[in-house]
C-alpha atoms as a PDB file:
ATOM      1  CA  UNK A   1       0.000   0.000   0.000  1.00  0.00           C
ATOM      2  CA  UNK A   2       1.177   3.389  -0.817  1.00  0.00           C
ATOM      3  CA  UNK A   3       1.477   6.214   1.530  1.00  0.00           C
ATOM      4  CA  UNK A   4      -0.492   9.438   0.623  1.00  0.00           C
ATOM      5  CA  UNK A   5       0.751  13.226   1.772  1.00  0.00           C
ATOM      6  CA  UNK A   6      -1.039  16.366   2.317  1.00  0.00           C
ATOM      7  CA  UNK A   7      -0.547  17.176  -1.250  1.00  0.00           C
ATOM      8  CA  UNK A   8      -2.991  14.723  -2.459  1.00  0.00           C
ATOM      9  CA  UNK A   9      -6.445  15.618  -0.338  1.00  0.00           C
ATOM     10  CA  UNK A  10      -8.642  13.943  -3.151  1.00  0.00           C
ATOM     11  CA  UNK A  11      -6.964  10.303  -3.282  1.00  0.00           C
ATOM     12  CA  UNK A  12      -6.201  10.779   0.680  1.00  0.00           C
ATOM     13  CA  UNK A  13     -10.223  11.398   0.823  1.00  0.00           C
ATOM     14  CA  UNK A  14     -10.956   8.349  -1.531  1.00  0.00           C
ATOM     15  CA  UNK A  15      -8.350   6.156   0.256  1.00  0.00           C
ATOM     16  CA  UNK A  16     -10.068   6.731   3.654  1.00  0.00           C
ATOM     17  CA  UNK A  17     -13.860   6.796   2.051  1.00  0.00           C
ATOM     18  CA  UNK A  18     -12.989   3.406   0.622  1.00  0.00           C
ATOM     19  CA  UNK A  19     -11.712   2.325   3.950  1.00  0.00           C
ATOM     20  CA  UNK A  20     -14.461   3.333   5.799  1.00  0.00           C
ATOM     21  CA  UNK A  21     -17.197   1.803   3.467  1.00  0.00           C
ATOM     22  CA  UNK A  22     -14.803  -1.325   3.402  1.00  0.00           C
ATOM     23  CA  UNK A  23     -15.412  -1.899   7.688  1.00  0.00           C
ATOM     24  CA  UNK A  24     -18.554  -1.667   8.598  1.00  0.00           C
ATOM     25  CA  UNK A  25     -20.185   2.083   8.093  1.00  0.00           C
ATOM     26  CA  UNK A  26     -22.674   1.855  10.794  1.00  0.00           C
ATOM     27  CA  UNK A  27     -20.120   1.006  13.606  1.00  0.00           C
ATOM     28  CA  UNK A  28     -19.298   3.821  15.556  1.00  0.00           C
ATOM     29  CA  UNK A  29     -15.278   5.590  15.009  1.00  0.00           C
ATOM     30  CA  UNK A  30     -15.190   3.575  11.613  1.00  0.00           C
ATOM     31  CA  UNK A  31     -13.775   6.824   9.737  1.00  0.00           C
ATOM     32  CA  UNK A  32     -10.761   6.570  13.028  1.00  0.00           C
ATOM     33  CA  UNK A  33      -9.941   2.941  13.054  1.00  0.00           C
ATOM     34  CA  UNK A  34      -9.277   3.420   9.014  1.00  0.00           C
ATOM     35  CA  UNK A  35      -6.983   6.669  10.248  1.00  0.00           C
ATOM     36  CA  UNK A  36      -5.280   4.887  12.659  1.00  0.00           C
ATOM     37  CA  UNK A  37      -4.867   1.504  10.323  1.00  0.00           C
ATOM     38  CA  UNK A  38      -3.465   3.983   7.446  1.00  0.00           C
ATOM     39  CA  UNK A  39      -0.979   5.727   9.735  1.00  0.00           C
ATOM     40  CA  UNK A  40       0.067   3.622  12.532  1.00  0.00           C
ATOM     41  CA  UNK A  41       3.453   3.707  11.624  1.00  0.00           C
ATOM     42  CA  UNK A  42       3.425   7.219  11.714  1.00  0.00           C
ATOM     43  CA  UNK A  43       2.295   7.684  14.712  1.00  0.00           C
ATOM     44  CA  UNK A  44       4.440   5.189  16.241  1.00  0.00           C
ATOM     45  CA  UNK A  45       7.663   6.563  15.057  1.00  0.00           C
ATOM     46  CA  UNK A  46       7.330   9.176  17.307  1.00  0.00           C
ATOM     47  CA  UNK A  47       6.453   7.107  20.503  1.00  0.00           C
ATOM     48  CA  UNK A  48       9.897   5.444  21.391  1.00  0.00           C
ATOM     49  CA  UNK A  49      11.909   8.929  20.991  1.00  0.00           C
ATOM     50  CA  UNK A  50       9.079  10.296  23.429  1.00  0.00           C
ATOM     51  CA  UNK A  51       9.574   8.078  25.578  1.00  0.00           C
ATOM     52  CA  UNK A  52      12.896   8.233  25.975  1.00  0.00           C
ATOM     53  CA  UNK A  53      12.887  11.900  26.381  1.00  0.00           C
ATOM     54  CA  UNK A  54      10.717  11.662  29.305  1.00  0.00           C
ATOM     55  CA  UNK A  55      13.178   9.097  30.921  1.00  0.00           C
ATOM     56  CA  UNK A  56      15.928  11.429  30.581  1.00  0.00           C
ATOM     57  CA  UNK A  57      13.969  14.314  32.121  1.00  0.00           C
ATOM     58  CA  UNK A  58      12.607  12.222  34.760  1.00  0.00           C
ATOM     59  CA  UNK A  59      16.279  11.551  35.810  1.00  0.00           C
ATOM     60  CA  UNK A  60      17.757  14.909  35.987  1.00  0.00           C
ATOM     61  CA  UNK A  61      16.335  15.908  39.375  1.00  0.00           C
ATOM     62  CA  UNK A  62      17.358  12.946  41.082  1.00  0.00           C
ATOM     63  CA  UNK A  63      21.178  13.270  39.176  1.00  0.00           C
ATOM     64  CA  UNK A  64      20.786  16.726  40.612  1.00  0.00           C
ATOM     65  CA  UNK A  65      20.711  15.439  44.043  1.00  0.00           C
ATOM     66  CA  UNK A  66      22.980  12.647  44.264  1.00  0.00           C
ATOM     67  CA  UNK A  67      25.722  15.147  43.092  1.00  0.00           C
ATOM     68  CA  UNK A  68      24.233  17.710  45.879  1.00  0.00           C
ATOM     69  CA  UNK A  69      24.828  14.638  48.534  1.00  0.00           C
ATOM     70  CA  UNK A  70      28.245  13.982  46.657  1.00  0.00           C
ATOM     71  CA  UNK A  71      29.541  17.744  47.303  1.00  0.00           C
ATOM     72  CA  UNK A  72      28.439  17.218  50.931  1.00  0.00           C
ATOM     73  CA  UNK A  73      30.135  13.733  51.916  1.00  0.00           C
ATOM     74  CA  UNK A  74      33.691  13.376  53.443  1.00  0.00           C
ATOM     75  CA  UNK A  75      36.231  12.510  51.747  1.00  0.00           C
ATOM     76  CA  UNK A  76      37.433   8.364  51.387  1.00  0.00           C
ATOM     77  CA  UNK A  77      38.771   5.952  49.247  1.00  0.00           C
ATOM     78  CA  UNK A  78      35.732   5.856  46.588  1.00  0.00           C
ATOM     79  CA  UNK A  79      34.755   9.315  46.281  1.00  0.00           C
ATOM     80  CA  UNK A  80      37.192   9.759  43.470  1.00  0.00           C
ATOM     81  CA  UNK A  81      35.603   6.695  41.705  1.00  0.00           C
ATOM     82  CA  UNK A  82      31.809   8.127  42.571  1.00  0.00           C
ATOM     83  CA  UNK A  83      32.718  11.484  41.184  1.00  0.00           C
ATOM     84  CA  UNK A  84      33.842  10.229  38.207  1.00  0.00           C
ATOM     85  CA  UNK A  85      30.396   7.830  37.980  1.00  0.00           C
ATOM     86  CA  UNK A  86      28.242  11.030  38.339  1.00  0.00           C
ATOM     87  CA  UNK A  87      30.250  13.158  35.892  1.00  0.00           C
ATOM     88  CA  UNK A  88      29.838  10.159  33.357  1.00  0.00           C
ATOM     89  CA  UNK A  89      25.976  10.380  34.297  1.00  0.00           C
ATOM     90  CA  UNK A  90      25.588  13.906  33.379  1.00  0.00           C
ATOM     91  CA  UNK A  91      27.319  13.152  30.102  1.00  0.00           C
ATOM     92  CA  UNK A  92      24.584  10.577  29.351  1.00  0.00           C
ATOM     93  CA  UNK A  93      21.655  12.046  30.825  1.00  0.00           C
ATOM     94  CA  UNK A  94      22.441  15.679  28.943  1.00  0.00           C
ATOM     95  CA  UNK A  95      23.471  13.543  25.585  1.00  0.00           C
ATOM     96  CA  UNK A  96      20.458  11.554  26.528  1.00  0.00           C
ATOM     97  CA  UNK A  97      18.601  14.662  26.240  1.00  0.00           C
ATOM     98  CA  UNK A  98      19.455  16.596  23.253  1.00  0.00           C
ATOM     99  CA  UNK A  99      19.672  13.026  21.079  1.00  0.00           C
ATOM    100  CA  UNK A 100      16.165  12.135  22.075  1.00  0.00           C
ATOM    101  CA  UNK A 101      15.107  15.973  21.795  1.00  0.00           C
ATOM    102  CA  UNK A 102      16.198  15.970  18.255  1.00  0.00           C
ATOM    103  CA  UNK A 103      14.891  12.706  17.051  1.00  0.00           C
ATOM    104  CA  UNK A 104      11.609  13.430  18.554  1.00  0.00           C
ATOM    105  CA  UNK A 105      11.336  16.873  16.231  1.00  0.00           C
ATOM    106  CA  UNK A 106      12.328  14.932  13.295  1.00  0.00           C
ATOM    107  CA  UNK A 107       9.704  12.021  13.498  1.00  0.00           C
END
């Protein structure tokens, strides 16, 4: 099956009118099942890059204040290793971030 754009509104209307007669025209949401069975890969793109932005921001605050405990604690043998953990965090939180930011604008 071919995708249609924007650009064609009469064979996008046809597409979807044949659709729609082809289920069941009485049943209730017909004209949004065919939508969703035309462009479910569409809409789907967009829910993995989403997700993973929300994951990232969900993370921040508590990266926030394990480094806020980090600056308070004593110094001993693995503070040197645990600073070096939470810098390597950041990295891949803020990476995290912008990749996931940018993907998501794309899709």
């Amino acid at each position: 099956m071919e995708i249609l754009y924007c650009g064609q509104p009469f064979r996008l209307y046809v597409m979807l009118c044949v659709l729609t007669l082809a289920d069941n025209p009485e049943q209730p949401n017909s004209l949004l099942r065919a939508l969703m069975s035309q462009y479910r890969w569409h809409l789907l793109v967009a829910v993995p890059p989403r997700l993973c932005l929300s994951a990232f921001t969900f993370a921040q605050p508590f990266l926030v204040s394990r480094i806020l405990d980090y600056v308070v604690e004593p110094d001993t043998v693995n503070t040197k290793n645990i600073g070096y953990g939470l810098v390597g965090a950041m990295g891949i939180v803020y990476t995290g971030l912008a990749v996931c930011y940018i993907t998501f604008l794309a899709t």
